[in-house]
Structure formats: C-alpha cells, structure tokens
PDB file of N, CA and C in Angstrom:
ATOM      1  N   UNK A   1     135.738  92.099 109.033  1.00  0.00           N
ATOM      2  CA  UNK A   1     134.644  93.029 108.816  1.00  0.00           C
ATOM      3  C   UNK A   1     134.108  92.850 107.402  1.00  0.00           C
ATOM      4  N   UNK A   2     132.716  92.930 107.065  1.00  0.00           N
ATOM      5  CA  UNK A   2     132.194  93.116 106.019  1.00  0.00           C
ATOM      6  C   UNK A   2     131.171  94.059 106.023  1.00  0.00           C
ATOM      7  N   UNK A   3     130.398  94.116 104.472  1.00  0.00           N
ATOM      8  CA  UNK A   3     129.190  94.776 104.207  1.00  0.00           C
ATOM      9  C   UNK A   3     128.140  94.324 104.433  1.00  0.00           C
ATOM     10  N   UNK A   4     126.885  94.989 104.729  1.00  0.00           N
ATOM     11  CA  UNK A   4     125.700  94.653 105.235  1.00  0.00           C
ATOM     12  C   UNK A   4     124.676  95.195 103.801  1.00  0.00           C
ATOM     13  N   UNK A   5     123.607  94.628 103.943  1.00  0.00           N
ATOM     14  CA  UNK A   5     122.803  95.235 102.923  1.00  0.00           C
ATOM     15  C   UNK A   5     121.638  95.338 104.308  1.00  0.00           C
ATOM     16  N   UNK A   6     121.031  96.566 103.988  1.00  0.00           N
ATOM     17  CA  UNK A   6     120.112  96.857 105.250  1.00  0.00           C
ATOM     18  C   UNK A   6     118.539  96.919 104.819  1.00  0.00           C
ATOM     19  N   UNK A   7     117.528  97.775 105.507  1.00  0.00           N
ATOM     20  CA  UNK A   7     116.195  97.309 104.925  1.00  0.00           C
ATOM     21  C   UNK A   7     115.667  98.381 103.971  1.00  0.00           C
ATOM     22  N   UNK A   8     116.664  99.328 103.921  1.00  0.00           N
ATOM     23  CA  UNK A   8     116.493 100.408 102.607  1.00  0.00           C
ATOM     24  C   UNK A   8     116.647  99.727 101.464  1.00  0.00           C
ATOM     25  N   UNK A   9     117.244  98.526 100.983  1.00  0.00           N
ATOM     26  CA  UNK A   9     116.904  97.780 100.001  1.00  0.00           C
ATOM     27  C   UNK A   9     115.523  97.235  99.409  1.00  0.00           C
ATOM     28  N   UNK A  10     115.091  96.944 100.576  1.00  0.00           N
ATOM     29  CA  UNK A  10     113.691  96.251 100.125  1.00  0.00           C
ATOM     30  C   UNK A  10     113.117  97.213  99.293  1.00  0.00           C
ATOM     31  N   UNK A  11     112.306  96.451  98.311  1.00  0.00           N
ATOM     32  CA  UNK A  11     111.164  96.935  97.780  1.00  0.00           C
ATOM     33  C   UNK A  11     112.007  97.990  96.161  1.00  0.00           C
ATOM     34  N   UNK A  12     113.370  98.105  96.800  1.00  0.00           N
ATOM     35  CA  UNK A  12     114.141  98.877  95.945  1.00  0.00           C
ATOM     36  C   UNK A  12     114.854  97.876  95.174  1.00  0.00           C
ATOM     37  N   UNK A  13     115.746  97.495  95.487  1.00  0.00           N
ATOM     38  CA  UNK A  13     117.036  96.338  95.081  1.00  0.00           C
ATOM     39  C   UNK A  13     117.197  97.023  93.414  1.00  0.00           C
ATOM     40  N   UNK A  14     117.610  97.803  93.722  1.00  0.00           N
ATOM     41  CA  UNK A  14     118.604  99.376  92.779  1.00  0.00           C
ATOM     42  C   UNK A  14     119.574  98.201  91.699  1.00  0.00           C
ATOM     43  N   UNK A  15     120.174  97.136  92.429  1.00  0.00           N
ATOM     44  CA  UNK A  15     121.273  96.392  92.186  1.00  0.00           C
ATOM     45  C   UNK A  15     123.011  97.437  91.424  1.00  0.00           C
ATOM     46  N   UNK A  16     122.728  98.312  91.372  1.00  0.00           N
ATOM     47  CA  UNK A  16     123.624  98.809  90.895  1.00  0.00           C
ATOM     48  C   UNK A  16     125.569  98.421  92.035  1.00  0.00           C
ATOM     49  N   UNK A  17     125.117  97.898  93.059  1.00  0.00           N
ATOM     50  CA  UNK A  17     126.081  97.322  93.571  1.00  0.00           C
ATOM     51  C   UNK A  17     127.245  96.219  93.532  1.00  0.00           C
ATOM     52  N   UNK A  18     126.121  95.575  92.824  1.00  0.00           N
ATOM     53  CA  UNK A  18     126.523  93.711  92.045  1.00  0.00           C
ATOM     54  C   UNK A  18     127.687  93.928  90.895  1.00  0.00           C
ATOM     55  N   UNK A  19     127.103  95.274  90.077  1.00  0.00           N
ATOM     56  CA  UNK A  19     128.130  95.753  89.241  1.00  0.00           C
ATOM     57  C   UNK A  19     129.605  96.108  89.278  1.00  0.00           C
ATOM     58  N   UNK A  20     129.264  96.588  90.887  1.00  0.00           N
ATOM     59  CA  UNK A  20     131.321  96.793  90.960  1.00  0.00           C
ATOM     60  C   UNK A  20     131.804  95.610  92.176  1.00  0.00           C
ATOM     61  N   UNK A  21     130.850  94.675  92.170  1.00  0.00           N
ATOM     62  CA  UNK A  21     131.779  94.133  93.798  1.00  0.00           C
ATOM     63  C   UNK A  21     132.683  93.224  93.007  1.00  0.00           C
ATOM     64  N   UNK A  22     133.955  93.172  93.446  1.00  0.00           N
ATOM     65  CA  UNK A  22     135.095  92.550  92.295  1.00  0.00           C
ATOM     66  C   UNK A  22     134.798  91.251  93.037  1.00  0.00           C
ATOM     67  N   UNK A  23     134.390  90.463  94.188  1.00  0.00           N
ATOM     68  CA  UNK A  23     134.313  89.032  94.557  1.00  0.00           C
ATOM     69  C   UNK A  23     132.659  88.058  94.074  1.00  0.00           C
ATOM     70  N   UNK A  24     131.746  89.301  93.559  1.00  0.00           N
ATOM     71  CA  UNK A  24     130.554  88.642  93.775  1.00  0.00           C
ATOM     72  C   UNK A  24     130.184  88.134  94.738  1.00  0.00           C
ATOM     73  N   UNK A  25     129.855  89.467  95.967  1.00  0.00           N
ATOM     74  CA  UNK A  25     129.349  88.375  97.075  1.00  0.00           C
ATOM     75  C   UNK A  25     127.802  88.972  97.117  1.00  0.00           C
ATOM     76  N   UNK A  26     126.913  89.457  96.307  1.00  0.00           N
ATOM     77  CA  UNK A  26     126.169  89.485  96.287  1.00  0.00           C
ATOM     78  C   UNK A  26     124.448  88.257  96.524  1.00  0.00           C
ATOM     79  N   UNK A  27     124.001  88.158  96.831  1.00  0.00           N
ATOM     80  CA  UNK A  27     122.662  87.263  96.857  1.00  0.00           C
ATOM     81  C   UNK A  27     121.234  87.666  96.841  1.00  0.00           C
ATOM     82  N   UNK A  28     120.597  87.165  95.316  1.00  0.00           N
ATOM     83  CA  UNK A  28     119.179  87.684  95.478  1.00  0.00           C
ATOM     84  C   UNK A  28     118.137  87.203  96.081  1.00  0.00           C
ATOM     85  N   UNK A  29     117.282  88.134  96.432  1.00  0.00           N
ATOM     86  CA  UNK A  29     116.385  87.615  97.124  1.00  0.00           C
ATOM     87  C   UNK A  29     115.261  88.289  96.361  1.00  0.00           C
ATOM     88  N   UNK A  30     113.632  87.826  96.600  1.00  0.00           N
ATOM     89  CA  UNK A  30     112.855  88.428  95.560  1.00  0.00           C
ATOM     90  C   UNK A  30     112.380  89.782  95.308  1.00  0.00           C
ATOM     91  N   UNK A  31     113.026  90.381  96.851  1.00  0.00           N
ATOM     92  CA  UNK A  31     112.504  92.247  96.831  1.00  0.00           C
ATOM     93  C   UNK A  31     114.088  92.172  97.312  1.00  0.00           C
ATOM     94  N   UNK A  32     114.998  91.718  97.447  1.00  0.00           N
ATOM     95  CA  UNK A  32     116.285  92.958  98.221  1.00  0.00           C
ATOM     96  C   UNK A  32     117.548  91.655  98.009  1.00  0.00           C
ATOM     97  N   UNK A  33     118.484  92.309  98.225  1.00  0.00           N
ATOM     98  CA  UNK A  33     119.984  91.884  98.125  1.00  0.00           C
ATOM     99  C   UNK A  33     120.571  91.667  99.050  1.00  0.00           C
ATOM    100  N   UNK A  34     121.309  90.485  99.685  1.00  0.00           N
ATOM    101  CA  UNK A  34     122.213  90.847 100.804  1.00  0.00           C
ATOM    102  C   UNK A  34     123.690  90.360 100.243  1.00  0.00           C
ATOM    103  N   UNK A  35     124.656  90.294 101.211  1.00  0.00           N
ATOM    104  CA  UNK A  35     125.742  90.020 100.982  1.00  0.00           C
ATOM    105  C   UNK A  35     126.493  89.360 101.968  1.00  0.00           C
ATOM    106  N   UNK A  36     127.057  87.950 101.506  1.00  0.00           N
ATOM    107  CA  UNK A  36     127.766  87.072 101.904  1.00  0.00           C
ATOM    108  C   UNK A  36     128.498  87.572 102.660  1.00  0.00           C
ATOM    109  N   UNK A  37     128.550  87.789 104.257  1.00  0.00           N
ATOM    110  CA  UNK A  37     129.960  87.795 105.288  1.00  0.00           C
ATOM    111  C   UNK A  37     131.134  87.118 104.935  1.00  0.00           C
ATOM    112  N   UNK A  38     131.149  86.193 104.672  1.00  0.00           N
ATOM    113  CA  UNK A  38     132.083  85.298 104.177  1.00  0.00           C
ATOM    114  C   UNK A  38     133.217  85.524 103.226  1.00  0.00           C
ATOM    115  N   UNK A  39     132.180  85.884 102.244  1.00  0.00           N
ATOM    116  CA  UNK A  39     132.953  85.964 101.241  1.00  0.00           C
ATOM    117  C   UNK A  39     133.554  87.703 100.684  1.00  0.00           C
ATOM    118  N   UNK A  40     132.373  88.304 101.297  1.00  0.00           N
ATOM    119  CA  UNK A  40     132.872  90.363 101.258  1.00  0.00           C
ATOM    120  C   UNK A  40     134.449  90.308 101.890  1.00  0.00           C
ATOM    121  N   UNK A  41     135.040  91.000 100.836  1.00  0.00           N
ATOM    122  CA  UNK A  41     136.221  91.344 101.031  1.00  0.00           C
ATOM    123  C   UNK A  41     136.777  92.540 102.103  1.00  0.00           C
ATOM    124  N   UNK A  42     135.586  93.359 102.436  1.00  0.00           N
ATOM    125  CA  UNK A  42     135.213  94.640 102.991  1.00  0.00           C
ATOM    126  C   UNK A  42     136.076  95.650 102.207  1.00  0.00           C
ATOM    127  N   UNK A  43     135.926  95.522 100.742  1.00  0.00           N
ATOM    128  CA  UNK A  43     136.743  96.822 100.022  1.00  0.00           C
ATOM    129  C   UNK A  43     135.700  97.984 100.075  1.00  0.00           C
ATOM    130  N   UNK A  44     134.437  98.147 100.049  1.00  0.00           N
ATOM    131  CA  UNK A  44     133.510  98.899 100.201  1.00  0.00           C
ATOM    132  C   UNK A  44     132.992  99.987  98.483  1.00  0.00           C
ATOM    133  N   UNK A  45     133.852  99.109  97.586  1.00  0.00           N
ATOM    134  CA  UNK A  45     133.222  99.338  96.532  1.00  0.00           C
ATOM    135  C   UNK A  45     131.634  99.623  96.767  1.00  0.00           C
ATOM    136  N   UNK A  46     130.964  98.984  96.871  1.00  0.00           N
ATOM    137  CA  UNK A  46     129.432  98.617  96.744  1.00  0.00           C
ATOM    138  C   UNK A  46     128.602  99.898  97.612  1.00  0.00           C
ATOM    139  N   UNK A  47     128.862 100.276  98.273  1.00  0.00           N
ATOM    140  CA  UNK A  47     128.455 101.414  99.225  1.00  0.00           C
ATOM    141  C   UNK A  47     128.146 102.264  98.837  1.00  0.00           C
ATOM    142  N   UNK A  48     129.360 103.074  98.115  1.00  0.00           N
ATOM    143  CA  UNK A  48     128.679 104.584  97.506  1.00  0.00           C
ATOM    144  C   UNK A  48     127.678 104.233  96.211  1.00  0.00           C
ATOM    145  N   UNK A  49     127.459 102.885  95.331  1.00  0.00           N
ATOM    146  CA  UNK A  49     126.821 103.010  94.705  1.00  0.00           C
ATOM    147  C   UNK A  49     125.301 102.759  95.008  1.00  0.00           C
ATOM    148  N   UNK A  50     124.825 102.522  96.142  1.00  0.00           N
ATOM    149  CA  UNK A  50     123.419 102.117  96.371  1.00  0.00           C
ATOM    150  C   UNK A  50     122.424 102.889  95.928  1.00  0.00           C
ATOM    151  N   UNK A  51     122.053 103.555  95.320  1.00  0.00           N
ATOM    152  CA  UNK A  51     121.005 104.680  95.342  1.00  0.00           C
ATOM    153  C   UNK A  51     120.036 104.503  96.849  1.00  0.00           C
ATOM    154  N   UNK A  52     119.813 103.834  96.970  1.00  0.00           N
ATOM    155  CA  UNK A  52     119.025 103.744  98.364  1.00  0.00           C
ATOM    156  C   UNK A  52     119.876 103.632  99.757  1.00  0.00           C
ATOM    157  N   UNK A  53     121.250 103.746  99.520  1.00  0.00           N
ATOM    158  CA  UNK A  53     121.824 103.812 101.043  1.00  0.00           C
ATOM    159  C   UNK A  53     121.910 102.610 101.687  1.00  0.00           C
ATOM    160  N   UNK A  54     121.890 101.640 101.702  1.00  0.00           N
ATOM    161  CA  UNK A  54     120.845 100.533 102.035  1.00  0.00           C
ATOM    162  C   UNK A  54     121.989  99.609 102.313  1.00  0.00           C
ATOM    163  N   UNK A  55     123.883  99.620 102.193  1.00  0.00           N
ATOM    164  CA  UNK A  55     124.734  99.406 102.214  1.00  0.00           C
ATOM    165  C   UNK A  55     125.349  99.890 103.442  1.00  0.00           C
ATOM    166  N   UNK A  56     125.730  99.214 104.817  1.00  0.00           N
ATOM    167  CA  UNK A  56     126.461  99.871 105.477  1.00  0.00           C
ATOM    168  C   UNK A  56     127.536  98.929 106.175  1.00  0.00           C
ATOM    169  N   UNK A  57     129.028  99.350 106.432  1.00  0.00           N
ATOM    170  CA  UNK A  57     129.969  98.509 107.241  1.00  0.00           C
ATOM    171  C   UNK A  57     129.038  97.746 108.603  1.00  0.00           C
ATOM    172  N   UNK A  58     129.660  96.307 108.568  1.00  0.00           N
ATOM    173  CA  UNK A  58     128.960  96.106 109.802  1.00  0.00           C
ATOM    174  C   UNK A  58     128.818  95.823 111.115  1.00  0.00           C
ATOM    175  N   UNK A  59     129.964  96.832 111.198  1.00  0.00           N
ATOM    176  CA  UNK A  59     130.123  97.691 112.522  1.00  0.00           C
ATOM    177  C   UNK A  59     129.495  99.243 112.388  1.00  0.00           C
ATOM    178  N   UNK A  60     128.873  99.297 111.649  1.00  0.00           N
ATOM    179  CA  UNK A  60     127.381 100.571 111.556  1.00  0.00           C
ATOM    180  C   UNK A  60     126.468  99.888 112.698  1.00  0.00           C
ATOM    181  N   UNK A  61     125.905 101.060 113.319  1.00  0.00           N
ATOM    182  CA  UNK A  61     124.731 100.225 114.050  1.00  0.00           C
ATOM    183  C   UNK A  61     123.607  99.788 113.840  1.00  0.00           C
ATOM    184  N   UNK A  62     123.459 100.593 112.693  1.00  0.00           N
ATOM    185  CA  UNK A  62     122.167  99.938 111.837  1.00  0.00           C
ATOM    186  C   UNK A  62     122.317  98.704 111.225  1.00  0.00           C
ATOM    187  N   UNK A  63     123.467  97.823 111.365  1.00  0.00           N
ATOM    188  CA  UNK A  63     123.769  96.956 110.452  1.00  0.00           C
ATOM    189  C   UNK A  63     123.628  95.782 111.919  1.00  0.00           C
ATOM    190  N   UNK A  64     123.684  95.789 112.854  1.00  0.00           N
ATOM    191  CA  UNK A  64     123.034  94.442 113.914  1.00  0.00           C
ATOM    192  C   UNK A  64     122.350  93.930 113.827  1.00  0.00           C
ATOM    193  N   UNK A  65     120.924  94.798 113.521  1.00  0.00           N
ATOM    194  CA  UNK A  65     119.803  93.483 112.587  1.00  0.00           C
ATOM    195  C   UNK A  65     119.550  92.583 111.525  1.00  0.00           C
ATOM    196  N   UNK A  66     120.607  93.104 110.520  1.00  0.00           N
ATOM    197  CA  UNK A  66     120.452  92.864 109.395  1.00  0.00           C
ATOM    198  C   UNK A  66     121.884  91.864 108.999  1.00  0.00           C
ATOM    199  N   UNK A  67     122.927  91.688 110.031  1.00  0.00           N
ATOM    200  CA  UNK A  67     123.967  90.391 109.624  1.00  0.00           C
ATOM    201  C   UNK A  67     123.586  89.272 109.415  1.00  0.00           C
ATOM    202  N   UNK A  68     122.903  88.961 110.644  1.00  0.00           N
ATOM    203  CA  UNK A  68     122.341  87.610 110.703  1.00  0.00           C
ATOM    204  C   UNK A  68     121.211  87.371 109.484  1.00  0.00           C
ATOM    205  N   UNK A  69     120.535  88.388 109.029  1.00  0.00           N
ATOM    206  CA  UNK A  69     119.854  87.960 107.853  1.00  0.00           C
ATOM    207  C   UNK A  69     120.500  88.113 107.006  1.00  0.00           C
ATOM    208  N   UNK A  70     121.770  88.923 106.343  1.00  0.00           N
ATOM    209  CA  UNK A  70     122.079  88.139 105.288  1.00  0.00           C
ATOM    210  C   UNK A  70     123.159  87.347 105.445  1.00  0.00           C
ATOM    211  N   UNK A  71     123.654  86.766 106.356  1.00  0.00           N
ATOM    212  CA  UNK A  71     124.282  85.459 106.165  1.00  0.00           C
ATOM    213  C   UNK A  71     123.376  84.600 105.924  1.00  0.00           C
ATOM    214  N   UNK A  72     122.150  84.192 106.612  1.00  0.00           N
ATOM    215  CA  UNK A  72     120.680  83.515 106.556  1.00  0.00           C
ATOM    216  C   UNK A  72     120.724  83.192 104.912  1.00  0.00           C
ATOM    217  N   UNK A  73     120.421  84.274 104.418  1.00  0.00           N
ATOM    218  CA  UNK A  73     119.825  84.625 102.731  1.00  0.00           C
ATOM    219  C   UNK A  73     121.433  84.446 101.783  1.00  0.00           C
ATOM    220  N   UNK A  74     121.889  84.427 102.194  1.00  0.00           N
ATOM    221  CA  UNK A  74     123.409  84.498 101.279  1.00  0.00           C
ATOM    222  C   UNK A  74     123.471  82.630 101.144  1.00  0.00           C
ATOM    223  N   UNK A  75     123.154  81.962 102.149  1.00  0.00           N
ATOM    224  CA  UNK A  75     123.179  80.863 101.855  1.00  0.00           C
ATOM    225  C   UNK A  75     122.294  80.107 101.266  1.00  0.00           C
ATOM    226  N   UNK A  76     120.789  80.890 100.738  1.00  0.00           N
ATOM    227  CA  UNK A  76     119.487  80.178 100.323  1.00  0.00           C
ATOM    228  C   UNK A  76     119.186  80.843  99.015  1.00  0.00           C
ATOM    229  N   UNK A  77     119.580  81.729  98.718  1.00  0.00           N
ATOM    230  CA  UNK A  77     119.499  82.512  97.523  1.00  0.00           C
ATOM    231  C   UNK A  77     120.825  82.877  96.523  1.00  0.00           C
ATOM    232  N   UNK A  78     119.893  82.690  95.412  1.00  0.00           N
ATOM    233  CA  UNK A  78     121.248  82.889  94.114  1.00  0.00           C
ATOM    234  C   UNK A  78     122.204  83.399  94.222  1.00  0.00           C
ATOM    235  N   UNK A  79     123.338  83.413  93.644  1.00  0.00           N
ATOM    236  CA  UNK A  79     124.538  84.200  93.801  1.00  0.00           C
ATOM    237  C   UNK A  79     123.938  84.859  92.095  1.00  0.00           C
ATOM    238  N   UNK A  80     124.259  86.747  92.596  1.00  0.00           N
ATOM    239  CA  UNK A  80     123.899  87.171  91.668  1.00  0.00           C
ATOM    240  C   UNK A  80     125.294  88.128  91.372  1.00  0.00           C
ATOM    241  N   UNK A  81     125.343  88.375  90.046  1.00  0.00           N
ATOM    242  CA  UNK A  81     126.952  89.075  88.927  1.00  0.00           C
ATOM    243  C   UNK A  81     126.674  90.289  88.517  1.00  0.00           C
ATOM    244  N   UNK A  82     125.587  90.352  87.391  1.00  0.00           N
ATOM    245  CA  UNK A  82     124.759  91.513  86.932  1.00  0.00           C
ATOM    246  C   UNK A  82     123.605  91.923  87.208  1.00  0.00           C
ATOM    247  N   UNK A  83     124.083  92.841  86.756  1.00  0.00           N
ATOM    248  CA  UNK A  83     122.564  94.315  87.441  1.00  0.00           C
ATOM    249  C   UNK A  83     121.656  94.050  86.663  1.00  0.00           C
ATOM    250  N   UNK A  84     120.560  93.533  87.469  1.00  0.00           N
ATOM    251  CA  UNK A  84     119.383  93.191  86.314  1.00  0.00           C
ATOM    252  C   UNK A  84     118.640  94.411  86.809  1.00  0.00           C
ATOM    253  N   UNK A  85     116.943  94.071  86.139  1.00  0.00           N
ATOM    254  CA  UNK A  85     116.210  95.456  86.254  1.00  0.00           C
ATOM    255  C   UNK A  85     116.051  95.349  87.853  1.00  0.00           C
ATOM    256  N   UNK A  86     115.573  96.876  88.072  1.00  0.00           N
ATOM    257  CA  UNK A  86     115.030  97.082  89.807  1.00  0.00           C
ATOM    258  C   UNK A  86     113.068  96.760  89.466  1.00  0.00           C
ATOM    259  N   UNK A  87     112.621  97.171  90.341  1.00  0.00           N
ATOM    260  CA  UNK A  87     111.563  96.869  90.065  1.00  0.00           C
ATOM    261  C   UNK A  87     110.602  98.340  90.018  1.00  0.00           C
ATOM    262  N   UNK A  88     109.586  97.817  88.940  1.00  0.00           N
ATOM    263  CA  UNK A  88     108.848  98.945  88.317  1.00  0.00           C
ATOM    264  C   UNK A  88     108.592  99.885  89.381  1.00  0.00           C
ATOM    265  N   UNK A  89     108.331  99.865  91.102  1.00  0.00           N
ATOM    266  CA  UNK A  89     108.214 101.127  91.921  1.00  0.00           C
ATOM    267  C   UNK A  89     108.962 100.545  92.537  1.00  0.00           C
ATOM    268  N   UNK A  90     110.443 100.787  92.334  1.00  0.00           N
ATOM    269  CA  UNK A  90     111.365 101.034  92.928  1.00  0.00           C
ATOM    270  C   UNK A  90     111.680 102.470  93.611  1.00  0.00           C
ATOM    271  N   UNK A  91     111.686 103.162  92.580  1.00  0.00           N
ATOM    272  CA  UNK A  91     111.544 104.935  93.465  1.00  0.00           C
ATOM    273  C   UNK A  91     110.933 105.449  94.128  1.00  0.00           C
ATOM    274  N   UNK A  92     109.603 105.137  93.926  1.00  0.00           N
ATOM    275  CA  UNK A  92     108.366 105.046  95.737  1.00  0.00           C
ATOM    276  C   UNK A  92     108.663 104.417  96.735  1.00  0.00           C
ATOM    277  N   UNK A  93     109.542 103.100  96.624  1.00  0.00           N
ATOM    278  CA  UNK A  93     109.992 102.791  98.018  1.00  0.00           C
ATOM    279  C   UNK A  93     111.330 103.269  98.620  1.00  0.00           C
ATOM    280  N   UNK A  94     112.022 103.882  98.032  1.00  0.00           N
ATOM    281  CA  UNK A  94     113.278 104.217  98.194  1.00  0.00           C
ATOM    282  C   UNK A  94     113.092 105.721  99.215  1.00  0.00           C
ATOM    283  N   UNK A  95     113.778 105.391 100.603  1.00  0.00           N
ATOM    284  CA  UNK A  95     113.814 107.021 101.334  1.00  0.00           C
ATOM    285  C   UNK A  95     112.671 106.322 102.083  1.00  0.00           C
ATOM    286  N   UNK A  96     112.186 105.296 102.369  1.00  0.00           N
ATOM    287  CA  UNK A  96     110.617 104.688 103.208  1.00  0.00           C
ATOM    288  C   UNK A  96     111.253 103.946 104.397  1.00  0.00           C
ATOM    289  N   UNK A  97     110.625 104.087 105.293  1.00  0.00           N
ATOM    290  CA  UNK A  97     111.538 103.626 106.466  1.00  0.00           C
ATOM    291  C   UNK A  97     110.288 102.504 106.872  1.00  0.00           C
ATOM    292  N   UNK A  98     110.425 101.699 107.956  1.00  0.00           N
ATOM    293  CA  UNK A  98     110.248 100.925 108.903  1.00  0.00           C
ATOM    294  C   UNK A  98     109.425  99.673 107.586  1.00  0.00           C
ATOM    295  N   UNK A  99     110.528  98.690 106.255  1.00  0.00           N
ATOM    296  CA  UNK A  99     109.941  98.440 105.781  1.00  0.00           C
ATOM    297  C   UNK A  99     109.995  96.872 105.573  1.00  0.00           C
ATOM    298  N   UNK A 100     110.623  96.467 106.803  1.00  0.00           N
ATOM    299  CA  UNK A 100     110.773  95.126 107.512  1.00  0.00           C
ATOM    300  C   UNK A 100     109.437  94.362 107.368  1.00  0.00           C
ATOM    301  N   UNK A 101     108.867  94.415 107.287  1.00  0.00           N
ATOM    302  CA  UNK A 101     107.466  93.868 107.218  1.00  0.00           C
ATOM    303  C   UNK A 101     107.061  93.746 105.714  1.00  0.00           C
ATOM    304  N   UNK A 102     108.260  94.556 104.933  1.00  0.00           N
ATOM    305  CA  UNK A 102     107.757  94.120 103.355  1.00  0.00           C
ATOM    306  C   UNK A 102     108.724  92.969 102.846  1.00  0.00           C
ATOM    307  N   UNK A 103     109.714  92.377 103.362  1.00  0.00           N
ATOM    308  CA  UNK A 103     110.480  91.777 103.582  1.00  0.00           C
ATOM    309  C   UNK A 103     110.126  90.747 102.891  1.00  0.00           C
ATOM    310  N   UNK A 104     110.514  89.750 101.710  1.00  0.00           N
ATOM    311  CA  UNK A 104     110.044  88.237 101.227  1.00  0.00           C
ATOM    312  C   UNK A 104     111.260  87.620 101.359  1.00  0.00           C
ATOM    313  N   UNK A 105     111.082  86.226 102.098  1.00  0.00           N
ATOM    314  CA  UNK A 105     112.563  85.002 101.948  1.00  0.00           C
ATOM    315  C   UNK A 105     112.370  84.640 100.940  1.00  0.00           C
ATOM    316  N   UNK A 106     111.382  84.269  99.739  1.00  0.00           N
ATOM    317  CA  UNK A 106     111.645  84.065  98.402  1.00  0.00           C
ATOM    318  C   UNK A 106     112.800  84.455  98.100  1.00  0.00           C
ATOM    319  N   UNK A 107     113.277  83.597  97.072  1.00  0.00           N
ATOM    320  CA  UNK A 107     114.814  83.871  96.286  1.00  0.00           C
ATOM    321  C   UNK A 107     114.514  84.695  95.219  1.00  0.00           C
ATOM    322  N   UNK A 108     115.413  85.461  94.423  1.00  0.00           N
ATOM    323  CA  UNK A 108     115.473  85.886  93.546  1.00  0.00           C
ATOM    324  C   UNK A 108     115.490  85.103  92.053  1.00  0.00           C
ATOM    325  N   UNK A 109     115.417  85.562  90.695  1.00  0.00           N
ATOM    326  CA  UNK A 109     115.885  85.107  89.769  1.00  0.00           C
ATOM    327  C   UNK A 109     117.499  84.660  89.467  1.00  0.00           C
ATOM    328  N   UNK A 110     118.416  85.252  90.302  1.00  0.00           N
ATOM    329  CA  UNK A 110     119.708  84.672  89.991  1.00  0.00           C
ATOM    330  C   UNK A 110     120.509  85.062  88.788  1.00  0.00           C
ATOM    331  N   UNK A 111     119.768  86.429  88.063  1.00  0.00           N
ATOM    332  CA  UNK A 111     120.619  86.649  86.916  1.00  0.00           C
ATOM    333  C   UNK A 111     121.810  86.659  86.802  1.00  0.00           C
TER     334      UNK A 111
END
C-alpha cells in the first residue's frame, strides 16, 4: 500500500508534504505533486500535512484515478526534497473541486 496525491493538489501544490516524507518519494510536476508507489513507504507522514487534503491511502476511493497518474508522473518528473514556494493563488484553488482539466504533464522545477 501507498500514498496517493489526488486532484486537490492541483493548482495548490502547498508542498508542505516533501518536508516530512523520510524516503523522498515525492515528484514535481508544474501545478501538483505526486508520489512514487514504489518507493512510499506507506508511513503516512505526508497526509495530515497537506493543507489541501489532496493526500489519500490508496485504498481511499478517491485515490483509483489518481494511482496510475502518479506512477505515470513519478517516473517523468523531478524527484523533489524541499518545500519550495506554492504558487501565488494557491489559496483560491484550494477547497475547488472538479479540477482535472487544470491538470499540466509539464515537470516541475525539481528543487
């Protein structure tokens, strides 16, 4: 079992998660974060810190759509360590639902 990063990330990517995951299985992407199946330990550090929720086990059911994309993105995008900035309207998108369609496969910076 691992963690999922779901589509409450987008548009948010809070990153405050990257900060406690003790394996780094984090991966950026240019609006949102996912996380390596592989390599998640499933300690669930990363969860309570999301500000956006956007973190769920993935055996959540909200988390079926969203495995297969970030194994997808975990393998094409940076491996990211530290919490860099979120982005300037990060708090307007946060709590916004159906936001799959804001979605970019662009990679992240990789800080």
């Amino acid at each position: 079992m691992a963690y999922v990063v779901t589509e409450n990330c987008i548009k948010c990517k809070f990153m405050d998660c990257v900060e406690v995951c003790p394996v780094d299985c984090f991966y950026e992407g240019e609006n949102m974060l996912v996380i390596h199946p592989d390599e998640c330990i499933d300690c669930g550090v990363c969860e309570p810190e999301c500000p956006a929720e956007a973190i769920v086990p993935d055996s959540d059911e909200s988390a079926a759509s969203w495995t297969d994309l970030n194994k997808e993105y975990a393998d094409k995008w940076p491996n990211i360590t530290t919490k860099g900035p979120s982005p300037a309207d990060a708090d307007d998108w946060k709590g916004k639902t159906n936001k799959k369609q804001q979605f970019s496969d662009k990679p992240g910076s990789g800080s």
